[in-house]
PDB file of N, CA and C in Angstrom:
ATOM      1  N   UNK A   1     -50.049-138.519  24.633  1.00  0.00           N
ATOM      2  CA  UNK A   1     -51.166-139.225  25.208  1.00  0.00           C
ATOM      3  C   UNK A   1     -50.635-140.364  26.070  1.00  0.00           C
ATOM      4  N   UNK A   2     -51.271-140.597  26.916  1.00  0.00           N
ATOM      5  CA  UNK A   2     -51.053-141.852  28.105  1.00  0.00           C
ATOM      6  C   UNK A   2     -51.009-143.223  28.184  1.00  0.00           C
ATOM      7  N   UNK A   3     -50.571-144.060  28.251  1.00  0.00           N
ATOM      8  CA  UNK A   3     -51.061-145.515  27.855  1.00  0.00           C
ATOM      9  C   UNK A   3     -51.964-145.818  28.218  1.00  0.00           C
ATOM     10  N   UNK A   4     -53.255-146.735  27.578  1.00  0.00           N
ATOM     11  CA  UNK A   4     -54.231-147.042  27.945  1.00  0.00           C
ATOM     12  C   UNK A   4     -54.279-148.099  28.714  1.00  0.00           C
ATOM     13  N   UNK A   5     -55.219-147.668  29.489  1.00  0.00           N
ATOM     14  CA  UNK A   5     -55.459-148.920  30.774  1.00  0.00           C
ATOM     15  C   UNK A   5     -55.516-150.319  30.129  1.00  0.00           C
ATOM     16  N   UNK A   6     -55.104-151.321  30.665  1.00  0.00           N
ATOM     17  CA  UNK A   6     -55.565-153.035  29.869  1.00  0.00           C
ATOM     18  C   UNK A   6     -55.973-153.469  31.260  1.00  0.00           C
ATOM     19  N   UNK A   7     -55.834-153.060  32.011  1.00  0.00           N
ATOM     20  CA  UNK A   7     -56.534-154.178  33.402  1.00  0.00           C
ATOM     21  C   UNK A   7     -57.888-154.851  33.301  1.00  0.00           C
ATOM     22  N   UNK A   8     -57.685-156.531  33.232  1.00  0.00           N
ATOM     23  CA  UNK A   8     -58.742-156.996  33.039  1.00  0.00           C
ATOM     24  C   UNK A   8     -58.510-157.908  31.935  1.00  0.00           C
ATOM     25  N   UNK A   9     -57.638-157.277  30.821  1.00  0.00           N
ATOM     26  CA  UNK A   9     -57.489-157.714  29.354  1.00  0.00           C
ATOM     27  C   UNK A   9     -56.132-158.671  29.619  1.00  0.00           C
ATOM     28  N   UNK A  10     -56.545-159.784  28.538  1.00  0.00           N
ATOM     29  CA  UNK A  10     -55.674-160.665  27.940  1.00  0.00           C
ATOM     30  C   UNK A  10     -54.280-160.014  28.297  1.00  0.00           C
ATOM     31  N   UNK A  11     -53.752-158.908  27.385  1.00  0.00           N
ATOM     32  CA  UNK A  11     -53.081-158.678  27.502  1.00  0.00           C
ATOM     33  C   UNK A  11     -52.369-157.520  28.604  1.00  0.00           C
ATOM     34  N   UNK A  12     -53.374-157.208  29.208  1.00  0.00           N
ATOM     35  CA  UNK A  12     -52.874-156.400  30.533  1.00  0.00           C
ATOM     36  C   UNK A  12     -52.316-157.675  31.335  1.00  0.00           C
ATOM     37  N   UNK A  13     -53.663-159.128  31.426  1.00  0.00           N
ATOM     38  CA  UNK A  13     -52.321-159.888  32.134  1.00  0.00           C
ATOM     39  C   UNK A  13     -51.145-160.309  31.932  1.00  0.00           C
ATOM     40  N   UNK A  14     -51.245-160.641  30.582  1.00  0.00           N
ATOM     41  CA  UNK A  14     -49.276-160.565  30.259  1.00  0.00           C
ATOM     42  C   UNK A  14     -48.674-159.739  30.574  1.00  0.00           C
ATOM     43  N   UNK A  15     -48.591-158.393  30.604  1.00  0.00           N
ATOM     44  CA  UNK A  15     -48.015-156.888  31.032  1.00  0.00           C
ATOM     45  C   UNK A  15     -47.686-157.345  32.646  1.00  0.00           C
ATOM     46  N   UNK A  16     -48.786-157.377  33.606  1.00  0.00           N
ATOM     47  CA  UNK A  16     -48.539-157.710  34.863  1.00  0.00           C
ATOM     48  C   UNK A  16     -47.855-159.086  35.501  1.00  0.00           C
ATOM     49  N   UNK A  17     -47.713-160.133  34.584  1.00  0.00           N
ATOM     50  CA  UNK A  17     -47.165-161.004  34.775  1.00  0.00           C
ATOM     51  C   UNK A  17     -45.665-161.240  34.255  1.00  0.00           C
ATOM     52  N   UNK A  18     -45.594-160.261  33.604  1.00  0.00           N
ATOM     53  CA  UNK A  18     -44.108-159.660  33.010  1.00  0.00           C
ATOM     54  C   UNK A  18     -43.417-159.284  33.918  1.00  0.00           C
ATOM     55  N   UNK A  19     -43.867-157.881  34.816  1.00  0.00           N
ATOM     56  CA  UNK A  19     -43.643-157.243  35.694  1.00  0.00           C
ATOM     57  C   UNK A  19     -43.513-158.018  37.020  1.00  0.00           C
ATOM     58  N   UNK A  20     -44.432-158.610  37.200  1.00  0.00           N
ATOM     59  CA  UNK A  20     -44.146-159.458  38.194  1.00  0.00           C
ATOM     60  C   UNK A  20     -42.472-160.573  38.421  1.00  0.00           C
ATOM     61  N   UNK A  21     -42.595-161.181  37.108  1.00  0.00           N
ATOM     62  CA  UNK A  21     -41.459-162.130  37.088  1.00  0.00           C
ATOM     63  C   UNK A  21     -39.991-160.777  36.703  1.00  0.00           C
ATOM     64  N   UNK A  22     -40.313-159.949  36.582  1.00  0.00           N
ATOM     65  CA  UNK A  22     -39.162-158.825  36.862  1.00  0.00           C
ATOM     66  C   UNK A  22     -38.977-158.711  38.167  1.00  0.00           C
ATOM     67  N   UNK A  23     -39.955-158.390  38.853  1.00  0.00           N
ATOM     68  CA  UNK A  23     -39.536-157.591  40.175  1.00  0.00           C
ATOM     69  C   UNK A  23     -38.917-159.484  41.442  1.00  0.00           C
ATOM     70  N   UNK A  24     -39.530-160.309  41.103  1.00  0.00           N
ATOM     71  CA  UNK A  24     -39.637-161.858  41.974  1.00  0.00           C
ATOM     72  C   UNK A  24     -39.675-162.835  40.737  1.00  0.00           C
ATOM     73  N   UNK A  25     -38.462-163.652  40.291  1.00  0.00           N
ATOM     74  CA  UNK A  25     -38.215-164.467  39.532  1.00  0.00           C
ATOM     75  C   UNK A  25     -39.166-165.782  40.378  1.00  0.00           C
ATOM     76  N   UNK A  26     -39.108-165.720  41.482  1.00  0.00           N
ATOM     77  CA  UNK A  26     -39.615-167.044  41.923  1.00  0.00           C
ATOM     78  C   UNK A  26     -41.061-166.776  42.394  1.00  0.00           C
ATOM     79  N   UNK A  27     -41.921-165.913  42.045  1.00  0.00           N
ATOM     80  CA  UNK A  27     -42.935-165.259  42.790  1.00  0.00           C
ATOM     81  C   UNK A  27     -43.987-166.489  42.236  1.00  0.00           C
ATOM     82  N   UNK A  28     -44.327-166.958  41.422  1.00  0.00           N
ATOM     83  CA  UNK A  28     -45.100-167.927  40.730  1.00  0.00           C
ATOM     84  C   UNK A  28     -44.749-169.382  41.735  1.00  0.00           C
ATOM     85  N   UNK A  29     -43.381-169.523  42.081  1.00  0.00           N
ATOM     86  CA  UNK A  29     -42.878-170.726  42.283  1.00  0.00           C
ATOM     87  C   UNK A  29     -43.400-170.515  44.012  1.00  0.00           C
ATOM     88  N   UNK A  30     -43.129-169.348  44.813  1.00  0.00           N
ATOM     89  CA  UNK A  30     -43.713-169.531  45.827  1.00  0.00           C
ATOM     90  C   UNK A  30     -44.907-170.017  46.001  1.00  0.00           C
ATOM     91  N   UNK A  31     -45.519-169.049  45.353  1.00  0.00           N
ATOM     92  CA  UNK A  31     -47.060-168.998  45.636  1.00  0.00           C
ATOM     93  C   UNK A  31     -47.736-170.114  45.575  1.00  0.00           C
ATOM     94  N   UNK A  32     -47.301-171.154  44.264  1.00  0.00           N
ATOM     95  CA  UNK A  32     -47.904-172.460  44.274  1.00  0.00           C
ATOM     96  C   UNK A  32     -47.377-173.442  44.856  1.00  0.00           C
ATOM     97  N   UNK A  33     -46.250-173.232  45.868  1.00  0.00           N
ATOM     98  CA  UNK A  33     -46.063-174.063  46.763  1.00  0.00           C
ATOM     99  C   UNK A  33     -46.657-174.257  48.038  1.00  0.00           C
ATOM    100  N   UNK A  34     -47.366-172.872  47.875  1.00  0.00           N
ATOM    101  CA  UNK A  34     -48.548-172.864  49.453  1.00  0.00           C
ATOM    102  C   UNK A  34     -49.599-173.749  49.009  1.00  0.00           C
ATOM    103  N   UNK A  35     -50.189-173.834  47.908  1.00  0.00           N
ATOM    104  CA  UNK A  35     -50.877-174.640  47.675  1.00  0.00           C
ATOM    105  C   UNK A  35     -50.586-175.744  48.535  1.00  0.00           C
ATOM    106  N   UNK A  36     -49.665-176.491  48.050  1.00  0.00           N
ATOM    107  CA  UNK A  36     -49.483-178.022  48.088  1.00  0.00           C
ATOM    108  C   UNK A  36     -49.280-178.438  49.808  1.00  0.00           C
ATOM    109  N   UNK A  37     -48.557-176.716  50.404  1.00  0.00           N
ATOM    110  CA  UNK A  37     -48.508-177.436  52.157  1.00  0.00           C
ATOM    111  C   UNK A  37     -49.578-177.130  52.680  1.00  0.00           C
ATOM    112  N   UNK A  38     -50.517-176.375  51.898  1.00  0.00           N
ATOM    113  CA  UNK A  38     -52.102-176.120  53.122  1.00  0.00           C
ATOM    114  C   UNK A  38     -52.657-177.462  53.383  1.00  0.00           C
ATOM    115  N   UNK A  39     -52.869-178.323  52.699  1.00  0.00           N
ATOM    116  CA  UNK A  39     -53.821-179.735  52.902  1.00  0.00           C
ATOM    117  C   UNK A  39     -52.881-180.348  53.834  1.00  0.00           C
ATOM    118  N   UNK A  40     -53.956-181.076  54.851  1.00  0.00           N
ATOM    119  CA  UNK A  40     -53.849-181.828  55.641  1.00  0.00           C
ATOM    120  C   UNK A  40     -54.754-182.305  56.403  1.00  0.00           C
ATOM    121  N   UNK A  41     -55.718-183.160  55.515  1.00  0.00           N
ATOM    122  CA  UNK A  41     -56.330-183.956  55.636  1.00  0.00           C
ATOM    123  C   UNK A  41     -56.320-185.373  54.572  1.00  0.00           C
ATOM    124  N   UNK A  42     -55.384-185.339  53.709  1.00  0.00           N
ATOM    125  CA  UNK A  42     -54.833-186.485  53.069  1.00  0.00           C
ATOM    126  C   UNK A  42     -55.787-186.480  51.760  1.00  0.00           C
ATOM    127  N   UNK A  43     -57.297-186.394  51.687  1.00  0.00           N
ATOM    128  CA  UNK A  43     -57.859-186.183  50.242  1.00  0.00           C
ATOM    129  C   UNK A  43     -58.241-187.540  50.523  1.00  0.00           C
ATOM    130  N   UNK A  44     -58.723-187.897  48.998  1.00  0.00           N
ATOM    131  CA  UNK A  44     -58.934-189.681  48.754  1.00  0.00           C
ATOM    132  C   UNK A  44     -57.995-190.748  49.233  1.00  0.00           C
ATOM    133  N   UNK A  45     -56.561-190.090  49.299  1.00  0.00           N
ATOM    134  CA  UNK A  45     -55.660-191.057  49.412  1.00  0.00           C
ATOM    135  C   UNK A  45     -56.065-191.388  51.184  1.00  0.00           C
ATOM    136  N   UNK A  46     -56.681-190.616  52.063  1.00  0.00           N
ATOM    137  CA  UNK A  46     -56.615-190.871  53.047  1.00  0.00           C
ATOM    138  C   UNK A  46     -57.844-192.120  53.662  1.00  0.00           C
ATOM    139  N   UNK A  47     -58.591-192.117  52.388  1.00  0.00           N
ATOM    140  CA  UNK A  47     -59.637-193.189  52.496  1.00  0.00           C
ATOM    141  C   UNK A  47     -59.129-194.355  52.438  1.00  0.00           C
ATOM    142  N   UNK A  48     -60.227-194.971  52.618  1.00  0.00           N
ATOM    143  CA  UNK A  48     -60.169-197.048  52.743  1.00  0.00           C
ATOM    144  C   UNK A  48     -60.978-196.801  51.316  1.00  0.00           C
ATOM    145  N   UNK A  49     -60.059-197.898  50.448  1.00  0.00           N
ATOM    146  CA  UNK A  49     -60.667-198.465  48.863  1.00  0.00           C
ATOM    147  C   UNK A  49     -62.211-198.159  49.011  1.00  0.00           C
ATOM    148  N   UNK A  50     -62.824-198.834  50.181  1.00  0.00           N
ATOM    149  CA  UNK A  50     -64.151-198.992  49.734  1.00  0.00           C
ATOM    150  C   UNK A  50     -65.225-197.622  49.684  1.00  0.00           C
ATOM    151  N   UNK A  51     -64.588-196.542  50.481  1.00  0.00           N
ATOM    152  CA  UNK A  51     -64.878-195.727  50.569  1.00  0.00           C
ATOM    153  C   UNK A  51     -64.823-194.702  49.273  1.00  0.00           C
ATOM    154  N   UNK A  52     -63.520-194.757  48.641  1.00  0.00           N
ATOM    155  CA  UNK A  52     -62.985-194.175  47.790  1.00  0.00           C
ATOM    156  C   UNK A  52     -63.992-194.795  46.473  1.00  0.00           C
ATOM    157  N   UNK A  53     -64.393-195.847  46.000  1.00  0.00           N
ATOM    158  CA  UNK A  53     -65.259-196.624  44.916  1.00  0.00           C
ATOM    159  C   UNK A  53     -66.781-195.823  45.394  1.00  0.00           C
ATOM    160  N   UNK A  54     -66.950-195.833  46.582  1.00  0.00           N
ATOM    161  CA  UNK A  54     -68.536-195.267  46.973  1.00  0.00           C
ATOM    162  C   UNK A  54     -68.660-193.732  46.592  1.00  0.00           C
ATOM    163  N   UNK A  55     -67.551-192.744  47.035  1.00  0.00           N
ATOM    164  CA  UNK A  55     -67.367-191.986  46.163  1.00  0.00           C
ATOM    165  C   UNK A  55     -67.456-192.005  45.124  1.00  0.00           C
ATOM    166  N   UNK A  56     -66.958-192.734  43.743  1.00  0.00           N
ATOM    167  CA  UNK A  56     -66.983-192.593  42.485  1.00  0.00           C
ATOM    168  C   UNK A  56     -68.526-193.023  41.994  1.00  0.00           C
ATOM    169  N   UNK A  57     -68.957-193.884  42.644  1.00  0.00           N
ATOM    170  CA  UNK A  57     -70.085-194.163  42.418  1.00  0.00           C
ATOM    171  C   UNK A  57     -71.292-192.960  42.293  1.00  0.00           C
ATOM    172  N   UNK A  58     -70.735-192.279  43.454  1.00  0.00           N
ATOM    173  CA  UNK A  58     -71.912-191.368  43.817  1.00  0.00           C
ATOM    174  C   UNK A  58     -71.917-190.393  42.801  1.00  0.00           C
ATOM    175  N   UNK A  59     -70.884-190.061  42.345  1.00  0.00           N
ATOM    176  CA  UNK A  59     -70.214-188.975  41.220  1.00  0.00           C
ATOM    177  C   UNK A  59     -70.997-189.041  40.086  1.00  0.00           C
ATOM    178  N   UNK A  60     -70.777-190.374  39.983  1.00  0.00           N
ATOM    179  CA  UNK A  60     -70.932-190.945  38.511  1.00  0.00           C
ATOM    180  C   UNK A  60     -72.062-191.041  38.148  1.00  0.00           C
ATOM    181  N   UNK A  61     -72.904-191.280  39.422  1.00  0.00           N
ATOM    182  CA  UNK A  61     -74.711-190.900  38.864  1.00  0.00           C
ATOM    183  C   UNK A  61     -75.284-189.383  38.472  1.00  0.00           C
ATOM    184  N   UNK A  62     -74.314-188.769  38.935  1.00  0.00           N
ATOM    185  CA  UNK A  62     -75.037-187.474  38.813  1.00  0.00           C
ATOM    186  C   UNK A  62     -74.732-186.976  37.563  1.00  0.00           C
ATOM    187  N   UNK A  63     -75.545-186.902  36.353  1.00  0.00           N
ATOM    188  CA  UNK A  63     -75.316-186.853  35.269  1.00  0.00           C
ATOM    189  C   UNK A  63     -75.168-184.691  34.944  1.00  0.00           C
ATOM    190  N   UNK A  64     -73.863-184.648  34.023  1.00  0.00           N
ATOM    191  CA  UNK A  64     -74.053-183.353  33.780  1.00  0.00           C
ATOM    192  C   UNK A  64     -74.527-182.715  32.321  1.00  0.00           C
ATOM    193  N   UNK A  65     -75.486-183.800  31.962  1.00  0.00           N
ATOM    194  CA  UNK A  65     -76.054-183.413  30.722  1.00  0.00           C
ATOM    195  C   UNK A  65     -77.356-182.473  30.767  1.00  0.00           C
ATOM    196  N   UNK A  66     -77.447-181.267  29.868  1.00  0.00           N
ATOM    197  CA  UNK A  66     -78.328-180.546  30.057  1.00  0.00           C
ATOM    198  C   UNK A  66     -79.728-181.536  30.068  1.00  0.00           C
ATOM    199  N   UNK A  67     -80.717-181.010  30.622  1.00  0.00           N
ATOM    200  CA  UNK A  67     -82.401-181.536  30.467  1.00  0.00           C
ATOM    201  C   UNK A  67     -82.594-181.273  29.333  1.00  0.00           C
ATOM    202  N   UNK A  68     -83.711-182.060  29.030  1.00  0.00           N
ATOM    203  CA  UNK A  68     -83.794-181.860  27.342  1.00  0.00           C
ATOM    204  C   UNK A  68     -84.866-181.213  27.277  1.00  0.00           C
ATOM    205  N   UNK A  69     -84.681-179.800  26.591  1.00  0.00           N
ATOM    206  CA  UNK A  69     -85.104-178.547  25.910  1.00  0.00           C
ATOM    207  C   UNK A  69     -85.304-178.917  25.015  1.00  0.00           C
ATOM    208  N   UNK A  70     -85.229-179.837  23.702  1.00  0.00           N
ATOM    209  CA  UNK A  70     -85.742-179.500  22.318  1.00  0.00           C
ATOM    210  C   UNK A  70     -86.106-180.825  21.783  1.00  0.00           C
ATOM    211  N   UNK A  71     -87.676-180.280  21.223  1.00  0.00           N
ATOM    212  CA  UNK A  71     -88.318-180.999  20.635  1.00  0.00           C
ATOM    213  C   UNK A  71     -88.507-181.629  19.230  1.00  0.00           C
ATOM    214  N   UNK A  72     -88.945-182.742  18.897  1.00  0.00           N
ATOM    215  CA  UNK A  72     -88.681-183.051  17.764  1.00  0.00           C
ATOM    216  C   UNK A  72     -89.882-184.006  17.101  1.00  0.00           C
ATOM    217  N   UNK A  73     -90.544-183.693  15.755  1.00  0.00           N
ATOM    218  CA  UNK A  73     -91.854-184.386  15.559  1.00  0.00           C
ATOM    219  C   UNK A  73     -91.481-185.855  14.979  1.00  0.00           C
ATOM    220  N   UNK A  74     -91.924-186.397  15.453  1.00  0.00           N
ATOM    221  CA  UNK A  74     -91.886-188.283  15.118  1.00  0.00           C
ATOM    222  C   UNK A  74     -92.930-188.432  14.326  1.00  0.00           C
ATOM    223  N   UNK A  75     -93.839-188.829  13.531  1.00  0.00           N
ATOM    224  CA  UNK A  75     -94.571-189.326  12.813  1.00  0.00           C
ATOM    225  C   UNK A  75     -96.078-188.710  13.587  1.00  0.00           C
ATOM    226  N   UNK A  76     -95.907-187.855  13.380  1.00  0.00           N
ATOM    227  CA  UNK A  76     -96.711-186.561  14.041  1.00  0.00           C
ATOM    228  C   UNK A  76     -96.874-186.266  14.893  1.00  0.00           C
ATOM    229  N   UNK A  77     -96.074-186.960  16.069  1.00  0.00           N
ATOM    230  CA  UNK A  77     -96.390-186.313  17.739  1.00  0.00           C
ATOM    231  C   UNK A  77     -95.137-185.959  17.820  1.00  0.00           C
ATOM    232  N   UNK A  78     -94.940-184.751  18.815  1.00  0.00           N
ATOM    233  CA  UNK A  78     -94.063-183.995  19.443  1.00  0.00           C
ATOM    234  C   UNK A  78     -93.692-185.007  20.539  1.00  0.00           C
ATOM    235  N   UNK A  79     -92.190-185.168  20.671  1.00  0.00           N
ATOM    236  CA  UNK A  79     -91.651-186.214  21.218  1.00  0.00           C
ATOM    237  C   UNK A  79     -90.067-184.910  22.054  1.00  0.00           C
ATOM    238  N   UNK A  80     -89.896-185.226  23.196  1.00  0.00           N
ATOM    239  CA  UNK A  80     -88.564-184.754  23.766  1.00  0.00           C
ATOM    240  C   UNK A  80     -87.579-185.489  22.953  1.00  0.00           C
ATOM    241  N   UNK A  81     -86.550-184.548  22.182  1.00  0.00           N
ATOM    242  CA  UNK A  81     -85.503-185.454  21.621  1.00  0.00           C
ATOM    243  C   UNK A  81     -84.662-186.207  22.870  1.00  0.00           C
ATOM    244  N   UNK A  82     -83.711-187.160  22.591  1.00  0.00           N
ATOM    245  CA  UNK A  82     -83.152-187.895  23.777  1.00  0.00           C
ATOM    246  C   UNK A  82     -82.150-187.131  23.886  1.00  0.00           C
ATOM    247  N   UNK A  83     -81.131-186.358  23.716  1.00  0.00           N
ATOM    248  CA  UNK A  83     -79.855-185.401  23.870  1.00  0.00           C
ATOM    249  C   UNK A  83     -79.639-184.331  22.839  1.00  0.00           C
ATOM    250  N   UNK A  84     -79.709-183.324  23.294  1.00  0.00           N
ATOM    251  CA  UNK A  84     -79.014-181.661  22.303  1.00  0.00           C
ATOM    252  C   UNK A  84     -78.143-182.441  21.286  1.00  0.00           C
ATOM    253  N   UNK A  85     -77.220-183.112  21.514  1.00  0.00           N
ATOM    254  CA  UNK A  85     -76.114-183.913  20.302  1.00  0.00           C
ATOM    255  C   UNK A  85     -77.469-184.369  19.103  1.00  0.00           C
ATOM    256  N   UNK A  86     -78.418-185.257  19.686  1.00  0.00           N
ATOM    257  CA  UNK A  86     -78.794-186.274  19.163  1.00  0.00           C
ATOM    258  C   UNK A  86     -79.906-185.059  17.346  1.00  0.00           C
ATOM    259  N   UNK A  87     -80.329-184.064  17.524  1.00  0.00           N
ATOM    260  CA  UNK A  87     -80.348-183.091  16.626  1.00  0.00           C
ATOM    261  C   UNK A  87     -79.200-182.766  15.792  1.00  0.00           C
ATOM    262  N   UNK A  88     -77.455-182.351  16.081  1.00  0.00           N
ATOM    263  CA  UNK A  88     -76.829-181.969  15.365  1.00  0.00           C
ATOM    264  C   UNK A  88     -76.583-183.426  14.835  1.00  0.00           C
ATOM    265  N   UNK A  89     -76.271-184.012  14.774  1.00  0.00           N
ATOM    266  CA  UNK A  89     -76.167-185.776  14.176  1.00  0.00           C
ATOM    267  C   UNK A  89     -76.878-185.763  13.233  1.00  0.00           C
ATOM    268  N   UNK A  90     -78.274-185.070  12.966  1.00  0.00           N
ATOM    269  CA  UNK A  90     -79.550-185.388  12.001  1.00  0.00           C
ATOM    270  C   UNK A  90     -79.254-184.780  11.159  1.00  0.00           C
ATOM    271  N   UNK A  91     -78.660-183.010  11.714  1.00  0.00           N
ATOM    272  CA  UNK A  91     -78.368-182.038  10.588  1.00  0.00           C
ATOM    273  C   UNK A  91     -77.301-182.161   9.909  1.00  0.00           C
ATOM    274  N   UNK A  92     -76.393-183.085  10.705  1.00  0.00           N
ATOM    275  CA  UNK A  92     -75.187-183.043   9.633  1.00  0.00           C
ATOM    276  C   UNK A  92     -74.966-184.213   8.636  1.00  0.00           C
ATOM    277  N   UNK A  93     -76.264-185.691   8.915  1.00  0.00           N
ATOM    278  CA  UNK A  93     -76.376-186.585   7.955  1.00  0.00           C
ATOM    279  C   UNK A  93     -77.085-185.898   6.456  1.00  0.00           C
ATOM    280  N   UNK A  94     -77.514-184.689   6.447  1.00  0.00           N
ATOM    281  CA  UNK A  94     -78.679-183.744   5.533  1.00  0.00           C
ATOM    282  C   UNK A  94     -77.609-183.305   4.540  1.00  0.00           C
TER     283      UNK A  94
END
């Protein structure tokens, strides 16, 4: 019987990345050196401070916490809990 296909799998990529560093010891080492010479436009470093802080600013408002989906009864009204965390906290003081 034939070896079974792994392409895709965990371990098919080890298999191909085996093979790879067989056939080009430095094939990894090239490749991520193109990375580093494509840019040329400098990034943040090419900003003025004040620019670079207005950036972070802007970042920093944009919150990546889910909307709050789950509800929770307070002294009989249905109330939006304040954060998904703020439920497992309750269940695990129980």
């Amino acid at each position: 019987m034939g070896d079974i296909q792994l392409s895709g799998s965990k371990i098919g990529g080890m298999k191909a990345a085996q093979t790879i560093k067989e056939r080009d010891p430095d094939f990894y080492k090239r490749i991520g050196s193109v990375g580093g010479k494509n840019g040329h436009t400098g990034g943040f470093y090419a900003m003025t401070p004040e620019r670079r802080a207005e950036c972070g600013r802007k970042g920093g408002t944009i919150s990546r916490k889910p909307k709050v989906s789950v509800m929770y009864v307070s002294n009989g009204i249905l109330e939006p809990a304040p954060h998904t965390s703020f439920l497992s906290k309750l269940l695990r003081r129980k």
